[in-house]
ModelCIF file with pLDDT and N, C-alpha, C, O atoms, coordinates in Angstrom:
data_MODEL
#
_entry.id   MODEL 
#
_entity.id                         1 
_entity.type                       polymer 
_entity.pdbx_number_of_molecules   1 
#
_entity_poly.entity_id                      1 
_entity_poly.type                           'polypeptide(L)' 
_entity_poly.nstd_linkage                   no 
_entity_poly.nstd_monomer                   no 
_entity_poly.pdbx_seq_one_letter_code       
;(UNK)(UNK)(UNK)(UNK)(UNK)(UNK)(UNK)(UNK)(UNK)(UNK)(UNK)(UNK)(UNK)(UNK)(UNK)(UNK)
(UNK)(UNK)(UNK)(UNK)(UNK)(UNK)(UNK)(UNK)(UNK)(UNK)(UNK)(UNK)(UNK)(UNK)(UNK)(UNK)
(UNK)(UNK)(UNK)(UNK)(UNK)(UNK)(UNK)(UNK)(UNK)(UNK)
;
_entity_poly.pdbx_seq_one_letter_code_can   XXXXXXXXXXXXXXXXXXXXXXXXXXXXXXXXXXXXXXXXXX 
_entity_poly.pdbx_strand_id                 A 
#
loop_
_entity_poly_seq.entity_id 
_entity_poly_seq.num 
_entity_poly_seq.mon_id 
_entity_poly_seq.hetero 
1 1  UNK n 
1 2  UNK n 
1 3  UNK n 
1 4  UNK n 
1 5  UNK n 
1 6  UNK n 
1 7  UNK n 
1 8  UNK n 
1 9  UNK n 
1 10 UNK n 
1 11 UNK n 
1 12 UNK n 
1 13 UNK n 
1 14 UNK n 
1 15 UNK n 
1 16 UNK n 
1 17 UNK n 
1 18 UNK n 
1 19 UNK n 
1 20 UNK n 
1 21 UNK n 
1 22 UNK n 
1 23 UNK n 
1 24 UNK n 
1 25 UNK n 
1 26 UNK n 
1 27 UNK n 
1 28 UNK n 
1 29 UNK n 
1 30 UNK n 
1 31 UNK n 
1 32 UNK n 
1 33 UNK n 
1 34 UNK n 
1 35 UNK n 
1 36 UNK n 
1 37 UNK n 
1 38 UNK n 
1 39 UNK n 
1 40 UNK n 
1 41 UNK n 
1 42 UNK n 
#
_struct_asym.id          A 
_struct_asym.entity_id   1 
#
loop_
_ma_qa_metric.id 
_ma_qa_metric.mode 
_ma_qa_metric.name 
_ma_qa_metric.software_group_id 
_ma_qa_metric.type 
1 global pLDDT . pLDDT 
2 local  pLDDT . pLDDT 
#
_ma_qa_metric_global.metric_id      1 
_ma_qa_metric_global.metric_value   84.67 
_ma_qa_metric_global.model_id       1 
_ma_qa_metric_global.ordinal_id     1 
#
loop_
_ma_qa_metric_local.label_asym_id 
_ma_qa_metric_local.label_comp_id 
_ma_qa_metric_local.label_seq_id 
_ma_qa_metric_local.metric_id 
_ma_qa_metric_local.metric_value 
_ma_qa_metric_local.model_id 
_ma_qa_metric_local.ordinal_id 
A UNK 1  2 89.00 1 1  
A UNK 2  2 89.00 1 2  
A UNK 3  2 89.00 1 3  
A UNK 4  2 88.00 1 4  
A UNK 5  2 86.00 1 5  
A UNK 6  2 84.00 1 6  
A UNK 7  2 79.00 1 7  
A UNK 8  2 74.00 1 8  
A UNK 9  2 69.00 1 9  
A UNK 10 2 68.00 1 10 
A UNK 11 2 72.00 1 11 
A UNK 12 2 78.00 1 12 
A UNK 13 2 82.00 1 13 
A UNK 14 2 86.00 1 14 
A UNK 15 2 87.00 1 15 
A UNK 16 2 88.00 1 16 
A UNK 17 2 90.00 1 17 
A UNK 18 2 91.00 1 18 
A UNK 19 2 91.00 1 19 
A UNK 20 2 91.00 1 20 
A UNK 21 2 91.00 1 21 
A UNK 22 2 90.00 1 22 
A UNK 23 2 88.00 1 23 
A UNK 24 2 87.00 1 24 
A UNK 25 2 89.00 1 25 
A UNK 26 2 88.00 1 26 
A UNK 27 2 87.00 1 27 
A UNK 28 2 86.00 1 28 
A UNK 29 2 85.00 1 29 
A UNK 30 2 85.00 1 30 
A UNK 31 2 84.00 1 31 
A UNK 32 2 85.00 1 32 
A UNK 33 2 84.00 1 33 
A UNK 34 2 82.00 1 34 
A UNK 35 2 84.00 1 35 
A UNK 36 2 83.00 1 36 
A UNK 37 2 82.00 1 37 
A UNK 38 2 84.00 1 38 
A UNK 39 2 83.00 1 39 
A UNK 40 2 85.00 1 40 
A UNK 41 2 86.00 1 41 
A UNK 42 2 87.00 1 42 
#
loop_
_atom_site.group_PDB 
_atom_site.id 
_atom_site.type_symbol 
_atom_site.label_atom_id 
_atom_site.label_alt_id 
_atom_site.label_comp_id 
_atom_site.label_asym_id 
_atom_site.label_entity_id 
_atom_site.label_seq_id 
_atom_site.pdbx_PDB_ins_code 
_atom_site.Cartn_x 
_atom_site.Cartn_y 
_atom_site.Cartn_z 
_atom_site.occupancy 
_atom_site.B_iso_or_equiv 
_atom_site.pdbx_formal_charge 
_atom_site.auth_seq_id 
_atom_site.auth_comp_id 
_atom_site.auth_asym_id 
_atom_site.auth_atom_id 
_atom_site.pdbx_PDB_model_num 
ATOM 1   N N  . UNK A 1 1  ? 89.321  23.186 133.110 1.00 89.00 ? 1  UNK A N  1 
ATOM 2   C CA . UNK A 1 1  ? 89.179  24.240 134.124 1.00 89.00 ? 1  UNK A CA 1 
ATOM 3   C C  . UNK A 1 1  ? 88.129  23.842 135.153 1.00 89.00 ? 1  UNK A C  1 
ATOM 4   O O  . UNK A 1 1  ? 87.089  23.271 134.823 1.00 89.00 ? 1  UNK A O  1 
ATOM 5   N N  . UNK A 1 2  ? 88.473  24.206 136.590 1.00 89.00 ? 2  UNK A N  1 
ATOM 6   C CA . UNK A 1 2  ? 87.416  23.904 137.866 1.00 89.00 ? 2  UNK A CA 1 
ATOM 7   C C  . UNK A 1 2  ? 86.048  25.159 136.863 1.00 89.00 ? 2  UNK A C  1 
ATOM 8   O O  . UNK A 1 2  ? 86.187  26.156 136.154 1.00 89.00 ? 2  UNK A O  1 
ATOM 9   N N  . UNK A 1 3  ? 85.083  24.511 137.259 1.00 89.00 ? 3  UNK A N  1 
ATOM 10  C CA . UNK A 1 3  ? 83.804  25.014 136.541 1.00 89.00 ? 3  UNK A CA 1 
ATOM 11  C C  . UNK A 1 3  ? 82.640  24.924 138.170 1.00 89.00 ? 3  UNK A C  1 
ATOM 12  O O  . UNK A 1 3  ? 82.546  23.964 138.935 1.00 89.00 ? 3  UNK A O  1 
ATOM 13  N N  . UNK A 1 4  ? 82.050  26.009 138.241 1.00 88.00 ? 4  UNK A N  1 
ATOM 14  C CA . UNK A 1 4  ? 80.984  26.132 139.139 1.00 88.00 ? 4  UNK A CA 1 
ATOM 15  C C  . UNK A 1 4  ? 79.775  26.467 137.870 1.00 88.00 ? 4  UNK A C  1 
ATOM 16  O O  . UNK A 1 4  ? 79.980  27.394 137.087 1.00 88.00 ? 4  UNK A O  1 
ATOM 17  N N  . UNK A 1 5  ? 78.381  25.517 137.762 1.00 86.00 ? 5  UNK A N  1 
ATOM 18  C CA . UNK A 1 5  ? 77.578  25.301 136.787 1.00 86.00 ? 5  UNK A CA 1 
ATOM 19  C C  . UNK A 1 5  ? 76.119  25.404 137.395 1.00 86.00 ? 5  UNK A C  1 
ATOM 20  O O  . UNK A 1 5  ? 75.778  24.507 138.165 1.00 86.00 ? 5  UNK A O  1 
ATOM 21  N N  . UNK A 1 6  ? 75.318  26.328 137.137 1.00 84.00 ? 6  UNK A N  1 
ATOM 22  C CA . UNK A 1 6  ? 74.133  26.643 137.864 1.00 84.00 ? 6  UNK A CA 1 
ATOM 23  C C  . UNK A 1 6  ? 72.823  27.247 136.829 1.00 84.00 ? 6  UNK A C  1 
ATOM 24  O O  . UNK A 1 6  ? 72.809  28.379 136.345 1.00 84.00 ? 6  UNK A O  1 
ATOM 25  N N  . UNK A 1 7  ? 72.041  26.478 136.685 1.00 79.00 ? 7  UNK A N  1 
ATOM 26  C CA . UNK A 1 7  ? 71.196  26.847 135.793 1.00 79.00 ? 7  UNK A CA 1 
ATOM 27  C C  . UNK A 1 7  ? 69.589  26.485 136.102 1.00 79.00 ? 7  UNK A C  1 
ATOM 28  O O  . UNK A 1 7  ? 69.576  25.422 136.722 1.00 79.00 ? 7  UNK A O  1 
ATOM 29  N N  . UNK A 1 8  ? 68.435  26.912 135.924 1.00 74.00 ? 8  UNK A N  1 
ATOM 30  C CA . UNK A 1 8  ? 67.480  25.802 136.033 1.00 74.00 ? 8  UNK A CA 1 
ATOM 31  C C  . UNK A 1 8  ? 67.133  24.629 135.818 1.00 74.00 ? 8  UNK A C  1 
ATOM 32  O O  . UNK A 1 8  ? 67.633  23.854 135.003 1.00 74.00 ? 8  UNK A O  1 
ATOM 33  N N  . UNK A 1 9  ? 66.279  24.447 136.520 1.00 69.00 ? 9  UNK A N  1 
ATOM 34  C CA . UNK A 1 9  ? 66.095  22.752 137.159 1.00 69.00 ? 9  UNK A CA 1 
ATOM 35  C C  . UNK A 1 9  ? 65.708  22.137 135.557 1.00 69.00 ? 9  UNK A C  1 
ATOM 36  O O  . UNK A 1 9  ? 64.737  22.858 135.326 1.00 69.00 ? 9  UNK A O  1 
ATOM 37  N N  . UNK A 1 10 ? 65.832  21.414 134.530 1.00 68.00 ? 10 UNK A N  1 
ATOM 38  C CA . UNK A 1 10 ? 65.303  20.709 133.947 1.00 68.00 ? 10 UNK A CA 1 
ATOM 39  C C  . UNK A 1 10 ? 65.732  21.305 132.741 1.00 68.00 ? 10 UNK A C  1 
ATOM 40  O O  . UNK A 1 10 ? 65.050  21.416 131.722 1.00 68.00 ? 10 UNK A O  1 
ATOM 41  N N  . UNK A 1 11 ? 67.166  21.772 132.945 1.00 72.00 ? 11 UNK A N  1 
ATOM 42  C CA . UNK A 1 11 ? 67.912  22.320 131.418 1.00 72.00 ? 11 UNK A CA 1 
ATOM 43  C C  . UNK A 1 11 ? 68.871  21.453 131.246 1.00 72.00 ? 11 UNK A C  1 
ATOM 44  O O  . UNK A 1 11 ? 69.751  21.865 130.490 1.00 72.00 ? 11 UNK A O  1 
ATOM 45  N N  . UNK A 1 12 ? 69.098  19.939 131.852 1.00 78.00 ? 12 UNK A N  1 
ATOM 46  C CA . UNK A 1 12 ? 70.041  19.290 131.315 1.00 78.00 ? 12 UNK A CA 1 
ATOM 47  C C  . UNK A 1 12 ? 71.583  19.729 131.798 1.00 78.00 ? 12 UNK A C  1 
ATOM 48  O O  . UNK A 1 12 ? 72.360  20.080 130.910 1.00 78.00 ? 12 UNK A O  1 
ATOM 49  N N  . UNK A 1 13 ? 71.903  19.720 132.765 1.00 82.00 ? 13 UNK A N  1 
ATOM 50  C CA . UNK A 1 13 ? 73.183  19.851 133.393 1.00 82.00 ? 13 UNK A CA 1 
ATOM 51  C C  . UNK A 1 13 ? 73.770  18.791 133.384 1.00 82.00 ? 13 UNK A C  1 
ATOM 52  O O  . UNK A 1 13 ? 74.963  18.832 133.082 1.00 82.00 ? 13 UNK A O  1 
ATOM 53  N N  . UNK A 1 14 ? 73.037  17.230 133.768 1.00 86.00 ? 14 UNK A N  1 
ATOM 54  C CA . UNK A 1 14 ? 73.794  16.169 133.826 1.00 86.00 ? 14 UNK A CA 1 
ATOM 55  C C  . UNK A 1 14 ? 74.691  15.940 132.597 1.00 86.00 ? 14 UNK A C  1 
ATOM 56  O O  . UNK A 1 14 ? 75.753  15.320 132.664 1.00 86.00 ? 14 UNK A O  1 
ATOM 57  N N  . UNK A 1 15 ? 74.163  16.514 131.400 1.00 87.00 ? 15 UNK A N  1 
ATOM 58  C CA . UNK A 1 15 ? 75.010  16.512 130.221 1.00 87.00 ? 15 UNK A CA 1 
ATOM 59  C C  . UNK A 1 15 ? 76.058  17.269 130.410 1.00 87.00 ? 15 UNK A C  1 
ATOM 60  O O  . UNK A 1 15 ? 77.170  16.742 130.395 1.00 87.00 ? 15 UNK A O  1 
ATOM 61  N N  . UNK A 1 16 ? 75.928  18.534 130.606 1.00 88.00 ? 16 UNK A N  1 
ATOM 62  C CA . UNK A 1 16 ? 76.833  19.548 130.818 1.00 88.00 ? 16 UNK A CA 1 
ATOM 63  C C  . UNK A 1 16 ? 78.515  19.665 131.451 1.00 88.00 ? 16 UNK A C  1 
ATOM 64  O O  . UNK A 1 16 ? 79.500  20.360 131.202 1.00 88.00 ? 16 UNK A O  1 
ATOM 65  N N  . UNK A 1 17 ? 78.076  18.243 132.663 1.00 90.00 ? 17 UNK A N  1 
ATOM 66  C CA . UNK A 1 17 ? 79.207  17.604 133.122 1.00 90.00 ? 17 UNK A CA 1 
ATOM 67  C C  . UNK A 1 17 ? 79.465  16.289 133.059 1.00 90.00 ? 17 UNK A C  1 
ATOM 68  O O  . UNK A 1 17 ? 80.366  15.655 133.608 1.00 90.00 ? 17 UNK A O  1 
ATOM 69  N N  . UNK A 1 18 ? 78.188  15.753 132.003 1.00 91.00 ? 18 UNK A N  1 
ATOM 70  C CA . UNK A 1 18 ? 78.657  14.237 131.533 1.00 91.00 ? 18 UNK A CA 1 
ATOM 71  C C  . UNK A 1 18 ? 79.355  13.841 130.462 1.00 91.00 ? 18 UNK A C  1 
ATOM 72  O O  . UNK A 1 18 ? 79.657  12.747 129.984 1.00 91.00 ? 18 UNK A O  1 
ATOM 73  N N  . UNK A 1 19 ? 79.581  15.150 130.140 1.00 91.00 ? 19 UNK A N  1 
ATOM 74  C CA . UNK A 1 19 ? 80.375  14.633 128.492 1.00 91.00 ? 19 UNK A CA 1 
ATOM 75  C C  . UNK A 1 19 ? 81.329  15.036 128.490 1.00 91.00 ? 19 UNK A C  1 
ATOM 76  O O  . UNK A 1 19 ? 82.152  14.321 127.919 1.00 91.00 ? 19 UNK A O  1 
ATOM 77  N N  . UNK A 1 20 ? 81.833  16.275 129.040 1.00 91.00 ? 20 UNK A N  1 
ATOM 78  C CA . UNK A 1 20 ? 83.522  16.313 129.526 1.00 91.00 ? 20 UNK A CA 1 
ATOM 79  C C  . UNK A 1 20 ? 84.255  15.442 130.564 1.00 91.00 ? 20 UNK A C  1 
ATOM 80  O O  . UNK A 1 20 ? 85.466  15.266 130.698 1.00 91.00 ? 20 UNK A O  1 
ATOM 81  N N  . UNK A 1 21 ? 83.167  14.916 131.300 1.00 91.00 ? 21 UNK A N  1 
ATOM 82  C CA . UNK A 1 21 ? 84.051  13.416 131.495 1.00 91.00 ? 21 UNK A CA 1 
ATOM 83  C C  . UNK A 1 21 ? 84.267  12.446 130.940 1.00 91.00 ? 21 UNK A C  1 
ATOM 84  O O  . UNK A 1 21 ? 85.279  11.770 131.128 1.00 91.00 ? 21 UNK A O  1 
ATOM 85  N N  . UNK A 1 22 ? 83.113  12.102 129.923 1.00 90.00 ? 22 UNK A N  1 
ATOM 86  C CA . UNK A 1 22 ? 83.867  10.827 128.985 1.00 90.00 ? 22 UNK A CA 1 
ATOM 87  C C  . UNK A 1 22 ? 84.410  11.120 128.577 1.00 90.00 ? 22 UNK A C  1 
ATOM 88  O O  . UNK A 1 22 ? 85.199  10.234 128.249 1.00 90.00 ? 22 UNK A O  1 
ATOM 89  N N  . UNK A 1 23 ? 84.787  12.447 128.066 1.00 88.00 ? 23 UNK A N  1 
ATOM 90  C CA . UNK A 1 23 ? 85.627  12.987 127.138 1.00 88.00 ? 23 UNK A CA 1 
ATOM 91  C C  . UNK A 1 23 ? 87.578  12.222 127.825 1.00 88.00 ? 23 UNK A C  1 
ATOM 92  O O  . UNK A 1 23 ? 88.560  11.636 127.371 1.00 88.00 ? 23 UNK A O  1 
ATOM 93  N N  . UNK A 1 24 ? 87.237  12.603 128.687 1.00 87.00 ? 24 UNK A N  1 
ATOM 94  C CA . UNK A 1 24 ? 88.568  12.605 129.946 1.00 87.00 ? 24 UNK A CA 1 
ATOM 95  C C  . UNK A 1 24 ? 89.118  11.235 130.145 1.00 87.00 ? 24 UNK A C  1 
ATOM 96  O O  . UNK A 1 24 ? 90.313  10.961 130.038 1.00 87.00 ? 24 UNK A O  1 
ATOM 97  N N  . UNK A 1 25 ? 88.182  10.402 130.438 1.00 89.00 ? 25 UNK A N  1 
ATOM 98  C CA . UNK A 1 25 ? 88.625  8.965  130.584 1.00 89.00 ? 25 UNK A CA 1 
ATOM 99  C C  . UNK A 1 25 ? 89.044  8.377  129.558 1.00 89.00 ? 25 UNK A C  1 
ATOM 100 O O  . UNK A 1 25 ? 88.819  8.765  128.412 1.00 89.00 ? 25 UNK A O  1 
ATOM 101 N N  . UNK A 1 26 ? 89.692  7.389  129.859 1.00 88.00 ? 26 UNK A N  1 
ATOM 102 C CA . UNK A 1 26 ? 90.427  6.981  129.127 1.00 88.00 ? 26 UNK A CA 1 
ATOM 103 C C  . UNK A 1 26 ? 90.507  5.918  128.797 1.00 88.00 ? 26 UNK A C  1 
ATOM 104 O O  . UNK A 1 26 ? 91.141  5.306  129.657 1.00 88.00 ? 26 UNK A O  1 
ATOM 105 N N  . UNK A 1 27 ? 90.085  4.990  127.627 1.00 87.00 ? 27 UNK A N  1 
ATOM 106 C CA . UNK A 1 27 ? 89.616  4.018  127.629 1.00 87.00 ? 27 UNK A CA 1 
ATOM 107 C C  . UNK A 1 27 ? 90.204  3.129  126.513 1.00 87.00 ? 27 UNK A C  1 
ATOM 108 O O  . UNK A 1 27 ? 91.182  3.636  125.964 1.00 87.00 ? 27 UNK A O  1 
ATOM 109 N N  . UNK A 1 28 ? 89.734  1.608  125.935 1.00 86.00 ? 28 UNK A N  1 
ATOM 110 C CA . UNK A 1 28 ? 90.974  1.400  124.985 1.00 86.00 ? 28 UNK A CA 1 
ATOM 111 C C  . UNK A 1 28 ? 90.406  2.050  123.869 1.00 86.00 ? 28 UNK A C  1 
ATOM 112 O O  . UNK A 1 28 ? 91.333  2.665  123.342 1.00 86.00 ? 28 UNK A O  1 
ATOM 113 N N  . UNK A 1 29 ? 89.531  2.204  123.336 1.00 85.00 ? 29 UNK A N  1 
ATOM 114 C CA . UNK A 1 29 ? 88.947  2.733  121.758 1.00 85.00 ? 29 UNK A CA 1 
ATOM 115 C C  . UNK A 1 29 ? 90.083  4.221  121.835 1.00 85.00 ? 29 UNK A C  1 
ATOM 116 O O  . UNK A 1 29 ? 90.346  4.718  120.740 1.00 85.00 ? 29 UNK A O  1 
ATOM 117 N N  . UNK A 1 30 ? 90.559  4.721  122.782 1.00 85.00 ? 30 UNK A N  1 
ATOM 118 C CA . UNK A 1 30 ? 91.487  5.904  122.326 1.00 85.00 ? 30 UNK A CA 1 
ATOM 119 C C  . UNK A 1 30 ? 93.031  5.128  121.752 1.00 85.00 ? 30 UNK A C  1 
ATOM 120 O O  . UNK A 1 30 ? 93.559  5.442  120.685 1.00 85.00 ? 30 UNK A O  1 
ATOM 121 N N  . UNK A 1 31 ? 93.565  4.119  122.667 1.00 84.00 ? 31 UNK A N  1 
ATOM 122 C CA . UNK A 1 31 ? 94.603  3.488  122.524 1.00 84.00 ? 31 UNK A CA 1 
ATOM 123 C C  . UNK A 1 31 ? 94.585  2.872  121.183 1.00 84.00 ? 31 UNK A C  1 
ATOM 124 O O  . UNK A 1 31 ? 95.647  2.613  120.617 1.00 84.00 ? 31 UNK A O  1 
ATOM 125 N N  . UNK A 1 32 ? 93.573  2.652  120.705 1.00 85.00 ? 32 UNK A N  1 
ATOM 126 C CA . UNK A 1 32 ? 93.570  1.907  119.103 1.00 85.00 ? 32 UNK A CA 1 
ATOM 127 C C  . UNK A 1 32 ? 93.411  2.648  118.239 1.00 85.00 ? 32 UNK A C  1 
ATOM 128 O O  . UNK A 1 32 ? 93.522  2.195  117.099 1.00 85.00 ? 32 UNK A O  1 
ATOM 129 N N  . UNK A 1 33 ? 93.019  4.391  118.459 1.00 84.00 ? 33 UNK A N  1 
ATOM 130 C CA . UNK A 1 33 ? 92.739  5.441  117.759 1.00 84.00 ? 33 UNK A CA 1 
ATOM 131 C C  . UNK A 1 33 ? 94.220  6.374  117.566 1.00 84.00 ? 33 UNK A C  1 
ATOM 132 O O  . UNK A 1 33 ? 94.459  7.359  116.867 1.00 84.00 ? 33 UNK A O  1 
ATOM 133 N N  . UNK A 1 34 ? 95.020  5.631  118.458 1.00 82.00 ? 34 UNK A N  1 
ATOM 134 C CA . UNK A 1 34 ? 96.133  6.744  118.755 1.00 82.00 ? 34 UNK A CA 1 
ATOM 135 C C  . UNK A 1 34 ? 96.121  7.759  119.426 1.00 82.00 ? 34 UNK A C  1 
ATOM 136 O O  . UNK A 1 34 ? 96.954  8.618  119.137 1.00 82.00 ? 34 UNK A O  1 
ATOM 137 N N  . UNK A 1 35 ? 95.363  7.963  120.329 1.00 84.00 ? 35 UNK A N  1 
ATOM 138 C CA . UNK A 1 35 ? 95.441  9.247  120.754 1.00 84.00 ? 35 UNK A CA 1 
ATOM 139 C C  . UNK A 1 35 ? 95.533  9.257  122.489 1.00 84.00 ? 35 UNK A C  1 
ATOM 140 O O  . UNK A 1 35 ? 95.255  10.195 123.236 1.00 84.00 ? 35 UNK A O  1 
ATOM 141 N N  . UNK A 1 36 ? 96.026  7.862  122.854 1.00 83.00 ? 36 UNK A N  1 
ATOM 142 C CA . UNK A 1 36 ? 96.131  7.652  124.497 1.00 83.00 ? 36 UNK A CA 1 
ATOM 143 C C  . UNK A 1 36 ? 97.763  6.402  124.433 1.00 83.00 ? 36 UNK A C  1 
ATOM 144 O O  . UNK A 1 36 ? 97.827  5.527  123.570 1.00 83.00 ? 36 UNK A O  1 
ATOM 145 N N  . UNK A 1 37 ? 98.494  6.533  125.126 1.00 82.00 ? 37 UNK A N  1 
ATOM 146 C CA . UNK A 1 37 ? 99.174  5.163  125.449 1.00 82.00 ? 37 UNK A CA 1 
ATOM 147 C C  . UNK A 1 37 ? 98.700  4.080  126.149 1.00 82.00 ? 37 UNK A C  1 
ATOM 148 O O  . UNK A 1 37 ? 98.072  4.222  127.198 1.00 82.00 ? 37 UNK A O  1 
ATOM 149 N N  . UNK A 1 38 ? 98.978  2.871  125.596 1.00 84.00 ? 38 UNK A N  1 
ATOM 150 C CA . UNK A 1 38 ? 98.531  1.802  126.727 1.00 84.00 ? 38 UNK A CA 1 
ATOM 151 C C  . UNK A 1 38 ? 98.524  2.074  128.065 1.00 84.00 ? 38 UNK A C  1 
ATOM 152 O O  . UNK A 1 38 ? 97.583  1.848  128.825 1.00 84.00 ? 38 UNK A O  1 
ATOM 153 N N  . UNK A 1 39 ? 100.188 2.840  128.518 1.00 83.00 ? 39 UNK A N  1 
ATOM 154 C CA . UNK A 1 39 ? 100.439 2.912  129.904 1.00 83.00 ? 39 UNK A CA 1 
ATOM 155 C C  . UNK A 1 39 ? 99.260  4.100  130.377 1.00 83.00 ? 39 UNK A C  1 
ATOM 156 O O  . UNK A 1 39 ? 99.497  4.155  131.583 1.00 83.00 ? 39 UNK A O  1 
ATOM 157 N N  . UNK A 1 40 ? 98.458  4.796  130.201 1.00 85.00 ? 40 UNK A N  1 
ATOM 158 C CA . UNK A 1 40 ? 97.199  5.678  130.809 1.00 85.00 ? 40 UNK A CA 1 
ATOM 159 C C  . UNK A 1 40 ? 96.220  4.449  130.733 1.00 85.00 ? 40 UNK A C  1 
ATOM 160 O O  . UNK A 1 40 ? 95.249  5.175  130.521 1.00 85.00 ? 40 UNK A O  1 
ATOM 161 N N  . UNK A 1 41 ? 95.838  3.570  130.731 1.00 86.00 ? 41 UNK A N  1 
ATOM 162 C CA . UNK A 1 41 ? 94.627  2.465  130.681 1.00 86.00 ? 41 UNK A CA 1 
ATOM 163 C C  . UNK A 1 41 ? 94.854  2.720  132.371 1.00 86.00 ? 41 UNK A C  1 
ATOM 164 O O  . UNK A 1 41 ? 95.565  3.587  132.880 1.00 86.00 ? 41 UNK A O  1 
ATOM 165 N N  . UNK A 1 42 ? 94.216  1.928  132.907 1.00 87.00 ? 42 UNK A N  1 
ATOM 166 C CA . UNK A 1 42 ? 93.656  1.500  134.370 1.00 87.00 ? 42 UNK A CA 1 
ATOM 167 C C  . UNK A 1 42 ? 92.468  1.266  134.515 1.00 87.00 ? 42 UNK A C  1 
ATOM 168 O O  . UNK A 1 42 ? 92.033  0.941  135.621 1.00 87.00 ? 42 UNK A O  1 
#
């Protein structure tokens, strides 16, 4: 979901939107886990 994220300065936001992006990408450790196809790599 689009997310608008606003909190004070020095509560760690960069996490907040750094880990649902690794989450997202797609990388080979998913392809060897099963849980991505080769053809999503790039």
């Amino acid at each position: 979901t689009d997310v608008i994220g606003q909190a004070k300065t020095g509560t760690g936001k960069t996490l907040g939107f750094g880990l649902p992006l690794l989450e997202r990408v797609v990388v080979p450790a998913d392809v060897e886990a099963g849980r991505s196809t080769p053809d999503q790599l790039t």
